[in-house]
PDB file of N, CA and C in Angstrom:
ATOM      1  N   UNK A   1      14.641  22.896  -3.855  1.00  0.00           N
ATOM      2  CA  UNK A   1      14.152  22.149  -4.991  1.00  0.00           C
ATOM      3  C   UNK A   1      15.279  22.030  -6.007  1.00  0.00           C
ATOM      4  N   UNK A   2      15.457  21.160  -6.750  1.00  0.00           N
ATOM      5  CA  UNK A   2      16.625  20.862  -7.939  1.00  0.00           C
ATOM      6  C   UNK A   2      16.331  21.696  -8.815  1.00  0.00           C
ATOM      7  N   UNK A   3      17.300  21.513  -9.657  1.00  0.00           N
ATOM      8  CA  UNK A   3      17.321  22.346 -10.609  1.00  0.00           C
ATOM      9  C   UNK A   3      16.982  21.264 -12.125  1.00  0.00           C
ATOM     10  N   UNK A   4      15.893  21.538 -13.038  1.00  0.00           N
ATOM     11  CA  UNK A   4      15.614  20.741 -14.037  1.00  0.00           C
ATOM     12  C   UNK A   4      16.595  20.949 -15.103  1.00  0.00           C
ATOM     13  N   UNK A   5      17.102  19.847 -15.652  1.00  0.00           N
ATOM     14  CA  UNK A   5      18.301  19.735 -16.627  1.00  0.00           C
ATOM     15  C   UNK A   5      17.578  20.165 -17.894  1.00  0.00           C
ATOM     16  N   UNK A   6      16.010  19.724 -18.656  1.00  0.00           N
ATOM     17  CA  UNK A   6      15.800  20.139 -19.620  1.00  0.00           C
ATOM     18  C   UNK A   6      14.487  20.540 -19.644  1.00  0.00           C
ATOM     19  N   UNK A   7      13.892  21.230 -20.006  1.00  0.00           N
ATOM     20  CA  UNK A   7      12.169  21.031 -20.438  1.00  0.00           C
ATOM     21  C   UNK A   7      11.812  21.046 -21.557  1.00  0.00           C
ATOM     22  N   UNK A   8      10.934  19.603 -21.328  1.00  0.00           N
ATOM     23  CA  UNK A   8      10.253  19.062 -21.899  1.00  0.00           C
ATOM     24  C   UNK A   8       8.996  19.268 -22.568  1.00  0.00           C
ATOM     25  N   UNK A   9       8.095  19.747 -23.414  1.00  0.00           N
ATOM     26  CA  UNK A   9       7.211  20.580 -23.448  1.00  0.00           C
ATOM     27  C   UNK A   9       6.084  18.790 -23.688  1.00  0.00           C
ATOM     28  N   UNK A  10       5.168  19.484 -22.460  1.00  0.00           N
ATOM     29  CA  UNK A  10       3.767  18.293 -22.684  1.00  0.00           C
ATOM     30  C   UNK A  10       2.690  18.251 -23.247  1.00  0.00           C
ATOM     31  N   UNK A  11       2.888  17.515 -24.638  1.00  0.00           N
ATOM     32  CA  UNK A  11       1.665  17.905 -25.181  1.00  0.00           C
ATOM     33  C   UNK A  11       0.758  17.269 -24.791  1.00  0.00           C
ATOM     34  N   UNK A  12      -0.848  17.485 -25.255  1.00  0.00           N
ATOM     35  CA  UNK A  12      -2.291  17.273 -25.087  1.00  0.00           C
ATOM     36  C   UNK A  12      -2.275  15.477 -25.555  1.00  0.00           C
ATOM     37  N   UNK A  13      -2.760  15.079 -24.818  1.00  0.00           N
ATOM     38  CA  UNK A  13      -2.811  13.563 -25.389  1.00  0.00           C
ATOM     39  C   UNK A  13      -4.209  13.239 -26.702  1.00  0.00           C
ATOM     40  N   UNK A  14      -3.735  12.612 -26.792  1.00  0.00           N
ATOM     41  CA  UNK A  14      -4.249  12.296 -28.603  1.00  0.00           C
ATOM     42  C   UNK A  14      -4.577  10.734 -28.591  1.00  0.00           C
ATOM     43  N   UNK A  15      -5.639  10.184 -29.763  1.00  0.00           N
ATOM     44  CA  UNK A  15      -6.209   9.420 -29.649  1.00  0.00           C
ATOM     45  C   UNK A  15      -5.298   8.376 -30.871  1.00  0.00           C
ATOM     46  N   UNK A  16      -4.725   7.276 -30.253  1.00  0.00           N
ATOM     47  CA  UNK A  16      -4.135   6.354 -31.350  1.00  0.00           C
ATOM     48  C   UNK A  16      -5.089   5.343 -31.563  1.00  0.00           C
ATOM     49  N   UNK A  17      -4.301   4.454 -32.274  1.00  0.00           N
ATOM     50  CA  UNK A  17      -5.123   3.004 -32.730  1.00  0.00           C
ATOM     51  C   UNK A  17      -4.000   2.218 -31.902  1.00  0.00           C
ATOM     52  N   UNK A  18      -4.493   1.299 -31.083  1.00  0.00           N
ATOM     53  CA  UNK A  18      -3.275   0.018 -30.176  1.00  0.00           C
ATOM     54  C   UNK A  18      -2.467  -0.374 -31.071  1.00  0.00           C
ATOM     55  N   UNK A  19      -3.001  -0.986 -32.010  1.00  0.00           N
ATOM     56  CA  UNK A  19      -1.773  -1.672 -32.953  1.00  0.00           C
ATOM     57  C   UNK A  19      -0.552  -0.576 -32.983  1.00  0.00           C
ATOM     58  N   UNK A  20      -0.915   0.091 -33.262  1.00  0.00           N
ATOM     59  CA  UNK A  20       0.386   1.226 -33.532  1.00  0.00           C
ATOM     60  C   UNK A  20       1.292   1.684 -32.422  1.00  0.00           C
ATOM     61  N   UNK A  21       0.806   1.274 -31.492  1.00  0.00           N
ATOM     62  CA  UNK A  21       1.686   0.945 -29.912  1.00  0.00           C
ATOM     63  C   UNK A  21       3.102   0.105 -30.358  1.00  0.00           C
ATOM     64  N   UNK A  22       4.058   0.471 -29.527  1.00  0.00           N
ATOM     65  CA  UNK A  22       5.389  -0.255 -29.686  1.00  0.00           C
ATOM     66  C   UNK A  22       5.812  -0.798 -28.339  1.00  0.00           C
ATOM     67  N   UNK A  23       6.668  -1.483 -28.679  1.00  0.00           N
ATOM     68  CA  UNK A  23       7.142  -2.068 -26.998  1.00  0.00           C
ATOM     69  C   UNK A  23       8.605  -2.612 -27.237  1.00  0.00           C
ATOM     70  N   UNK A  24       9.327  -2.742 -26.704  1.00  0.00           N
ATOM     71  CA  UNK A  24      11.001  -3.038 -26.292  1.00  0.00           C
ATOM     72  C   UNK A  24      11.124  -4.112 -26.060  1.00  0.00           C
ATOM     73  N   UNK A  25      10.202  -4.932 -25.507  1.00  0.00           N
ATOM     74  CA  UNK A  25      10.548  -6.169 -25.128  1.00  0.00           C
ATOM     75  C   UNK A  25      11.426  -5.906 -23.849  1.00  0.00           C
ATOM     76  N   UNK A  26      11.926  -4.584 -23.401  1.00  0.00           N
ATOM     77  CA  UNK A  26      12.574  -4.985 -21.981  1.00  0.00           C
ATOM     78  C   UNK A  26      11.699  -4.041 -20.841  1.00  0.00           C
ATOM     79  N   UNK A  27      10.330  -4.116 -20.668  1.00  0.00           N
ATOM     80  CA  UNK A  27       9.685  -3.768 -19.191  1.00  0.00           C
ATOM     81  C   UNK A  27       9.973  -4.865 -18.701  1.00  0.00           C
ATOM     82  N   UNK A  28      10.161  -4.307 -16.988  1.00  0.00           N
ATOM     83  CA  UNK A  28      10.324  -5.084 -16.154  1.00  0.00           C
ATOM     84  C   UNK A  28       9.183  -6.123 -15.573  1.00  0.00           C
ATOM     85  N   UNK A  29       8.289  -4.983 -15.909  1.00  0.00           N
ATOM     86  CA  UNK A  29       6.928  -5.374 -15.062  1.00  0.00           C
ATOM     87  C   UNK A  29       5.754  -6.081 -15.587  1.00  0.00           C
ATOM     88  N   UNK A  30       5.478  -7.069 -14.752  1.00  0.00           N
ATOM     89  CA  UNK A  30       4.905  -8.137 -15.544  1.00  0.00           C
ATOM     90  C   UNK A  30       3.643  -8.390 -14.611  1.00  0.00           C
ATOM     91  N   UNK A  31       2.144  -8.768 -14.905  1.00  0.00           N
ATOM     92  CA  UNK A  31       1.450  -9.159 -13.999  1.00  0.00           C
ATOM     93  C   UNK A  31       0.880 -10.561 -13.710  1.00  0.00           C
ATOM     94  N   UNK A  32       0.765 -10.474 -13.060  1.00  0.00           N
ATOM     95  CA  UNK A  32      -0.391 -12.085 -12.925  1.00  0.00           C
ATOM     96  C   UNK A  32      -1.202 -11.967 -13.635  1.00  0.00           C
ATOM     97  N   UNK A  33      -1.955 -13.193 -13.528  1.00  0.00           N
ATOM     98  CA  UNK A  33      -3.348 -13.087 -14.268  1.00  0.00           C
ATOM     99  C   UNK A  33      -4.370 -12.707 -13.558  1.00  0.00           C
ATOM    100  N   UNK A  34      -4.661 -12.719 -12.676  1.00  0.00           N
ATOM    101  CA  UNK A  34      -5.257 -12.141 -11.356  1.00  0.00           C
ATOM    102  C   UNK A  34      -5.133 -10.634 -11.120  1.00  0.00           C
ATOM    103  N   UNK A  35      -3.584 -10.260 -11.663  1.00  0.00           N
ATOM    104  CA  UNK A  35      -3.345  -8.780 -11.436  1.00  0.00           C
ATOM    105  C   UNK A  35      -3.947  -7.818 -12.826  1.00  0.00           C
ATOM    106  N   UNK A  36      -3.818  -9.028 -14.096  1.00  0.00           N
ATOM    107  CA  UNK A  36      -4.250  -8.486 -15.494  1.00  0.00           C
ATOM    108  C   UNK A  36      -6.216  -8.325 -15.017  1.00  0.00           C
ATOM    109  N   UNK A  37      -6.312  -9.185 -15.017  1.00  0.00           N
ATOM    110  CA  UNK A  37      -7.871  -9.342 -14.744  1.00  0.00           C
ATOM    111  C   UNK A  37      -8.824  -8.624 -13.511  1.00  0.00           C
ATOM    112  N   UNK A  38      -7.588  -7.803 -13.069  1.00  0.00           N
ATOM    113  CA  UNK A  38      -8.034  -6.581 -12.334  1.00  0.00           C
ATOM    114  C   UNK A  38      -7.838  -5.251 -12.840  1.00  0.00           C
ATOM    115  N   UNK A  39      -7.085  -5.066 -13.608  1.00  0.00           N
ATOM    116  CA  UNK A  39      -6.169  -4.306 -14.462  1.00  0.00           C
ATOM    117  C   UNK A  39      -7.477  -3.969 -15.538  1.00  0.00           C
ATOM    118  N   UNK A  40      -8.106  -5.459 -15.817  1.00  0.00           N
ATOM    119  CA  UNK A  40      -8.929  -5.042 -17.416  1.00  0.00           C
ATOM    120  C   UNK A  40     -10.725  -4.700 -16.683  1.00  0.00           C
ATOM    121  N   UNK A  41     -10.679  -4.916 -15.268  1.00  0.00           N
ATOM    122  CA  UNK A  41     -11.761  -4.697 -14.704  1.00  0.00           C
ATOM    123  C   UNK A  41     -11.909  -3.025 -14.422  1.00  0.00           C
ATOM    124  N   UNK A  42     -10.952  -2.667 -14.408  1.00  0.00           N
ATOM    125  CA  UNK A  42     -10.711  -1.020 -13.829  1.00  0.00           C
ATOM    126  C   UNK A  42     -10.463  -0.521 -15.326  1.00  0.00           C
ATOM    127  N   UNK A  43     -10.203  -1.187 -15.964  1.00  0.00           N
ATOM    128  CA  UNK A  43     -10.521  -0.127 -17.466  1.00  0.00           C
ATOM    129  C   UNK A  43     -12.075  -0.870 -18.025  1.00  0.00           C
ATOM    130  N   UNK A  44     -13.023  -1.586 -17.885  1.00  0.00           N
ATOM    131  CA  UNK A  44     -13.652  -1.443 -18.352  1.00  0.00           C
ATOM    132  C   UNK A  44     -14.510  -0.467 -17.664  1.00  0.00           C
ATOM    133  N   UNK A  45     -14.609  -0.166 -16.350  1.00  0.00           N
ATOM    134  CA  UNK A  45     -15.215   0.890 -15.489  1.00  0.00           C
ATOM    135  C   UNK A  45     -15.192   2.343 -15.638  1.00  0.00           C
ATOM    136  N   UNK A  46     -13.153   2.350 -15.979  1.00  0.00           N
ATOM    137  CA  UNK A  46     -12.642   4.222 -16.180  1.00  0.00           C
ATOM    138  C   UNK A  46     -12.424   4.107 -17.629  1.00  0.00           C
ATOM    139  N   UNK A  47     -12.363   3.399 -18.318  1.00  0.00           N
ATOM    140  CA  UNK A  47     -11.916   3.517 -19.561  1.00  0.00           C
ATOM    141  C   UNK A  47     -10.563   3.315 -20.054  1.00  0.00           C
ATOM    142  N   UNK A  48      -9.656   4.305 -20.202  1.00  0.00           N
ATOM    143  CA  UNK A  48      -8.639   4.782 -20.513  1.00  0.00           C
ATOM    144  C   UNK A  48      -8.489   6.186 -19.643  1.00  0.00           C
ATOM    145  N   UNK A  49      -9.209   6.271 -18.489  1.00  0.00           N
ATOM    146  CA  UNK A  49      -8.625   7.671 -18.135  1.00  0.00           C
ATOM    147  C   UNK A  49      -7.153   8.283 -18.023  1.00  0.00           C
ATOM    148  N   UNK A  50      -6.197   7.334 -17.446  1.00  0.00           N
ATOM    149  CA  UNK A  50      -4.872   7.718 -17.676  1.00  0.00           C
ATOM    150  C   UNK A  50      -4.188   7.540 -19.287  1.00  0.00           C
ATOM    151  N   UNK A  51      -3.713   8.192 -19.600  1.00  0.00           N
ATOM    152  CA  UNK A  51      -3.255   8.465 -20.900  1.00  0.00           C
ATOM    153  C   UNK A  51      -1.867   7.091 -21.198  1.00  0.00           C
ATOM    154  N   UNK A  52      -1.353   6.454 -22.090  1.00  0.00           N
ATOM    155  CA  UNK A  52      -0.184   5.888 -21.823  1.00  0.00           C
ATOM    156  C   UNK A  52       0.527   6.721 -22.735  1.00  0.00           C
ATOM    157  N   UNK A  53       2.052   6.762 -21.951  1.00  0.00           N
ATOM    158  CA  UNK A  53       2.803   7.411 -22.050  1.00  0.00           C
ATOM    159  C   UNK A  53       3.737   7.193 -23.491  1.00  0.00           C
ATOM    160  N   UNK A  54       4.350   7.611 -24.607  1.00  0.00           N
ATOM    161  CA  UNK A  54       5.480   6.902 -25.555  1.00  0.00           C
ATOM    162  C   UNK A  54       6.484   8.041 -25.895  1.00  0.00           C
ATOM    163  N   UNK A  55       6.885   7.661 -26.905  1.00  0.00           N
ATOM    164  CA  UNK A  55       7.846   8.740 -27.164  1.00  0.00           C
ATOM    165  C   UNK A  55       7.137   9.184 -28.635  1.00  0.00           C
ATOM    166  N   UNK A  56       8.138  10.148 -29.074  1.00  0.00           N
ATOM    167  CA  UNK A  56       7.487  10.367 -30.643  1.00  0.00           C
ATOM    168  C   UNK A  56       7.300   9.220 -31.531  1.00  0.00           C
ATOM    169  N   UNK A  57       7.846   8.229 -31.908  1.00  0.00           N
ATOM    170  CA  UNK A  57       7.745   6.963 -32.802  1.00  0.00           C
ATOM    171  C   UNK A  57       6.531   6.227 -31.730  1.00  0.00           C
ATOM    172  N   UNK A  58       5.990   6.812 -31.200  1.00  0.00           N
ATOM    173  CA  UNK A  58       4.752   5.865 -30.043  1.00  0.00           C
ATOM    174  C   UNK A  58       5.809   4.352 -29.606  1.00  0.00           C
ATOM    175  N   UNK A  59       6.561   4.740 -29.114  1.00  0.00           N
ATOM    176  CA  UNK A  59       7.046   3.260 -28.379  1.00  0.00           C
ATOM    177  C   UNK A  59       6.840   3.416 -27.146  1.00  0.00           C
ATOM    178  N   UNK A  60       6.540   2.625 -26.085  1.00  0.00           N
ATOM    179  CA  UNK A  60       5.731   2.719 -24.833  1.00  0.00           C
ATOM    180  C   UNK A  60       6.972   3.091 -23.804  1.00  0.00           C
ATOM    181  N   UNK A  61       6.442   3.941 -22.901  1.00  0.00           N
ATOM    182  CA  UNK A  61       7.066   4.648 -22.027  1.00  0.00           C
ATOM    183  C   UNK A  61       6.694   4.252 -20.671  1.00  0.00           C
ATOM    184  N   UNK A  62       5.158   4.467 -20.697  1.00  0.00           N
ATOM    185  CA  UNK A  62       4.349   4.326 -19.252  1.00  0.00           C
ATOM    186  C   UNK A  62       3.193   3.436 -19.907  1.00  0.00           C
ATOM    187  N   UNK A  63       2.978   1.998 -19.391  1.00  0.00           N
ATOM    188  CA  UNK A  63       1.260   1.880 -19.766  1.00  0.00           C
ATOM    189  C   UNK A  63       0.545   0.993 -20.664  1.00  0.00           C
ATOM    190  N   UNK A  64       2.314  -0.191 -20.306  1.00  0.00           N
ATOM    191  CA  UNK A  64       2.305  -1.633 -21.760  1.00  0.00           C
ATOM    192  C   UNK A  64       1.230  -2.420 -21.209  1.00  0.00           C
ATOM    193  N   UNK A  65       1.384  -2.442 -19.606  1.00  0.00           N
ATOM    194  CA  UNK A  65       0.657  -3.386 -19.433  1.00  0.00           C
ATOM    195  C   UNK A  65      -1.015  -2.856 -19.645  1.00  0.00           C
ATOM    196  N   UNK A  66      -1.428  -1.692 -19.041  1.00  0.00           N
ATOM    197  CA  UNK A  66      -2.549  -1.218 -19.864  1.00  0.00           C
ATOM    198  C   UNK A  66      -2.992  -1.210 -21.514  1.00  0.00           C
ATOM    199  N   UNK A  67      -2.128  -0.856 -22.012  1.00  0.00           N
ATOM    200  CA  UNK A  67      -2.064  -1.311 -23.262  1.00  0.00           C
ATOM    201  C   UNK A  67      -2.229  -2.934 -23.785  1.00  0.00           C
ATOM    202  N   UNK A  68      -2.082  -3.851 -22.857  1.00  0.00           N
ATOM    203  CA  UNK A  68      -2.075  -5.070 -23.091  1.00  0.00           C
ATOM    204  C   UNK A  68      -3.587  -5.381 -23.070  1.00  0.00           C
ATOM    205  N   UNK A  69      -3.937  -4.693 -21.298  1.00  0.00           N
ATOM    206  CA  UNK A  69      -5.361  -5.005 -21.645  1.00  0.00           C
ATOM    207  C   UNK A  69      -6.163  -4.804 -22.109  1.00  0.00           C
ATOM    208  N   UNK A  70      -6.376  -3.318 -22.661  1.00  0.00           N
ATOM    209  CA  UNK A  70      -7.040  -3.101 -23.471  1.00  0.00           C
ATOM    210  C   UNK A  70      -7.257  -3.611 -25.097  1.00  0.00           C
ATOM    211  N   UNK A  71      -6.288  -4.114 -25.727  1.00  0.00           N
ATOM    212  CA  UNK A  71      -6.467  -5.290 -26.273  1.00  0.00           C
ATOM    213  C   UNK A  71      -6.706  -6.501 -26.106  1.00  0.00           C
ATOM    214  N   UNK A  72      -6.774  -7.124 -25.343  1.00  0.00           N
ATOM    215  CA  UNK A  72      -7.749  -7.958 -24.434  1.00  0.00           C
ATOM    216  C   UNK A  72      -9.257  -7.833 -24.777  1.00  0.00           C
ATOM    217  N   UNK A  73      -9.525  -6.674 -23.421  1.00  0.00           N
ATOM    218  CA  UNK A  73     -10.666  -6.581 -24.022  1.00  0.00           C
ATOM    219  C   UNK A  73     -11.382  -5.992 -25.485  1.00  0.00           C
ATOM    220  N   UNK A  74     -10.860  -6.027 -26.086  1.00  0.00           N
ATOM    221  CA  UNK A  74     -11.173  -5.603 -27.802  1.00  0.00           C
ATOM    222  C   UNK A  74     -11.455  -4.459 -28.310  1.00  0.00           C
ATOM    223  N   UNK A  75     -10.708  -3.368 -27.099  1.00  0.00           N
ATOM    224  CA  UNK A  75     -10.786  -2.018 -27.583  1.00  0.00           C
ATOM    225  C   UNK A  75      -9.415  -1.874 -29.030  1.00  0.00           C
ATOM    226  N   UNK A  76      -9.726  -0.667 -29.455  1.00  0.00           N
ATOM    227  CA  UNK A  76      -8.966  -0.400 -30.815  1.00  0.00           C
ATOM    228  C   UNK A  76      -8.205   0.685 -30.421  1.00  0.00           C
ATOM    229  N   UNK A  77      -8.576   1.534 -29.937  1.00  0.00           N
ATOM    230  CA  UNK A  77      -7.979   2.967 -29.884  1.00  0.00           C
ATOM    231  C   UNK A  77      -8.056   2.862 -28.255  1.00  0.00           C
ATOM    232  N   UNK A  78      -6.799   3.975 -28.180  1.00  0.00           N
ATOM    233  CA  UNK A  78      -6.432   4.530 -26.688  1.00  0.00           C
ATOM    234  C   UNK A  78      -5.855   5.968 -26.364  1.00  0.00           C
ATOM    235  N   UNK A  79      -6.294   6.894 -25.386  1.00  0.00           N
ATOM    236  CA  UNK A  79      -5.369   7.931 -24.842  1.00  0.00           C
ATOM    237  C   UNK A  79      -4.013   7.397 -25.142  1.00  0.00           C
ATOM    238  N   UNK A  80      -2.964   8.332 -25.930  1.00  0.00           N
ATOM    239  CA  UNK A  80      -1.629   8.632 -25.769  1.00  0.00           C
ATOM    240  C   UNK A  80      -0.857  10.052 -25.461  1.00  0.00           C
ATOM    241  N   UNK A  81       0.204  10.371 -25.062  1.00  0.00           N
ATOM    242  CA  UNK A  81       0.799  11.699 -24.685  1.00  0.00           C
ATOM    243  C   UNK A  81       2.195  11.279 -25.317  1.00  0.00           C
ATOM    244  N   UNK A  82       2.451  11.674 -26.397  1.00  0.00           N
ATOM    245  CA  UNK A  82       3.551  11.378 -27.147  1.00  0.00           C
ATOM    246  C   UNK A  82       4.456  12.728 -26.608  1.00  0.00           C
ATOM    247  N   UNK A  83       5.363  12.614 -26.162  1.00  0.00           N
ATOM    248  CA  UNK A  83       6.574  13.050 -25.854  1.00  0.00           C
ATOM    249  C   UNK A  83       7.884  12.781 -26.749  1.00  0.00           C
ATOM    250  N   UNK A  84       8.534  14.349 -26.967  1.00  0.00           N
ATOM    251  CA  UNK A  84       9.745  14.165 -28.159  1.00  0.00           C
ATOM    252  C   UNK A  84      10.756  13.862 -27.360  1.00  0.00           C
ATOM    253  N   UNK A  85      11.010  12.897 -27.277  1.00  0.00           N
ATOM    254  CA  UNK A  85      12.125  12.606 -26.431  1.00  0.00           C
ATOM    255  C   UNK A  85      13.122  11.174 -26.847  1.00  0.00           C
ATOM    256  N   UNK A  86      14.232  11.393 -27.051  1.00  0.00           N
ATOM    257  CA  UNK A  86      15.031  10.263 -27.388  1.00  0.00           C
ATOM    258  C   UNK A  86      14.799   9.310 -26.558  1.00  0.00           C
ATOM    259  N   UNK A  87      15.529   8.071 -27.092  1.00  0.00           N
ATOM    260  CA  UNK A  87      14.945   6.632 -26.665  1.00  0.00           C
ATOM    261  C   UNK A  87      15.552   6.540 -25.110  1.00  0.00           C
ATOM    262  N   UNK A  88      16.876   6.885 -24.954  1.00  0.00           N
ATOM    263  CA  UNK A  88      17.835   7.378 -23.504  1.00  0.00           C
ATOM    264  C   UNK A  88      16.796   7.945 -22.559  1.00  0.00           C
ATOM    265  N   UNK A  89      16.015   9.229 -22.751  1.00  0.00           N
ATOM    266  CA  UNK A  89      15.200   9.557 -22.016  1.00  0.00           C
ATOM    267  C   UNK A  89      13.856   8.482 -21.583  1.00  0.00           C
ATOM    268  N   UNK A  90      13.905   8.105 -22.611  1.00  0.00           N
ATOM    269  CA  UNK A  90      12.104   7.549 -22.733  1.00  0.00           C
ATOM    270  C   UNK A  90      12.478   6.305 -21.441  1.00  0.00           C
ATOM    271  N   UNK A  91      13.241   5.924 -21.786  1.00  0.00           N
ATOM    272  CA  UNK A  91      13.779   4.595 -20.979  1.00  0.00           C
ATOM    273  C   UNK A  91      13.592   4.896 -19.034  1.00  0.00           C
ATOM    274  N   UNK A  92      15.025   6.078 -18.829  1.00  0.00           N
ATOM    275  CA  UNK A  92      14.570   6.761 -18.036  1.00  0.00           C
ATOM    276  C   UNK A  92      13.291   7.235 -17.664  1.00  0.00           C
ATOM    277  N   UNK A  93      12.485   7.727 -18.357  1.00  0.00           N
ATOM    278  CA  UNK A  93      11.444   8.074 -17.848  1.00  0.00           C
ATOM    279  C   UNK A  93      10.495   6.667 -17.269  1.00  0.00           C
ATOM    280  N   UNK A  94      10.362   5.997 -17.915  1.00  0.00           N
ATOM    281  CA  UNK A  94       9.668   4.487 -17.617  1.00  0.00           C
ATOM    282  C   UNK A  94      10.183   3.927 -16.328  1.00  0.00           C
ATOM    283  N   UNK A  95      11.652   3.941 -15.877  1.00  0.00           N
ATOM    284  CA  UNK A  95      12.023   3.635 -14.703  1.00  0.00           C
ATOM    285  C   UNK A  95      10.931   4.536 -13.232  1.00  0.00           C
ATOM    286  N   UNK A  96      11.362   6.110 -13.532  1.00  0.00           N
ATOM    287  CA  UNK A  96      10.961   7.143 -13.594  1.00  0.00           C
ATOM    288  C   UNK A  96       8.886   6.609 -12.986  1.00  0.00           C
ATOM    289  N   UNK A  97       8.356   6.604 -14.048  1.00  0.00           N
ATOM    290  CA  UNK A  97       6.727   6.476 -13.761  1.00  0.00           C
ATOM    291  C   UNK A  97       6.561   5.081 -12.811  1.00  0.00           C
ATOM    292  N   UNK A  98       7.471   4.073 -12.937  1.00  0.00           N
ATOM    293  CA  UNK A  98       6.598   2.209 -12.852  1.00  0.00           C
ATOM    294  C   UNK A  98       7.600   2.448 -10.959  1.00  0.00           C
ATOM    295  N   UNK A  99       7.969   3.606 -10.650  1.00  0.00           N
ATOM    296  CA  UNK A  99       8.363   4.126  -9.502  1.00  0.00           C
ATOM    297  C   UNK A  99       6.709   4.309  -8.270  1.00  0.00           C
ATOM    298  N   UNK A 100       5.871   4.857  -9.075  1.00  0.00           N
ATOM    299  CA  UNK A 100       4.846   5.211  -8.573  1.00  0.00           C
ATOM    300  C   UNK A 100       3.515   3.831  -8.630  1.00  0.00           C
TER     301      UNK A 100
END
């Protein structure tokens, strides 16, 4: 097994307001409308069970496009797991999750 360069300590995810979500403007990943409208069908069913991911300033890590839909459908608030982690990491990490 490797050896981990830093740890990261994970906190408990916490309840934001969407607006307060950030975004880069550079995810790669983009869906159809077909893929959104499946996307907003499986959160109106689970909710928000997966948490989206940001860094400390809440800029999105894991979970824009969830985040998209759920404004869509006219939710306000969402699961977040804010992680202290510089923007270098956060980036990495996003490569990192949209892997899976």
């Amino acid at each position: 097994m490797g050896r981990v360069e830093k740890e990261i300590p994970i906190p408990m995810s916490e309840r934001v307001r969407l607006e307060d979500l950030r975004f880069d403007g550079c995810n790669p990943n983009r869906l159809s409308r077909e893929g959104m409208e499946r996307l907003k069908a499986s959160i109106r069913r689970w909710c928000d069970i997966v948490p989206i991911v940001t860094n400390k300033d809440l800029l999105v890590a894991d979970g824009e496009q969830r985040a998209v839909a759920m404004k869509e459908l006219g939710m306000t608030e969402c699961s977040v797991i804010r992680l202290p982690v510089e923007d270098v990491d956060r980036r990495l990490l996003r490569q990192v999750l949209n892997k899976f």
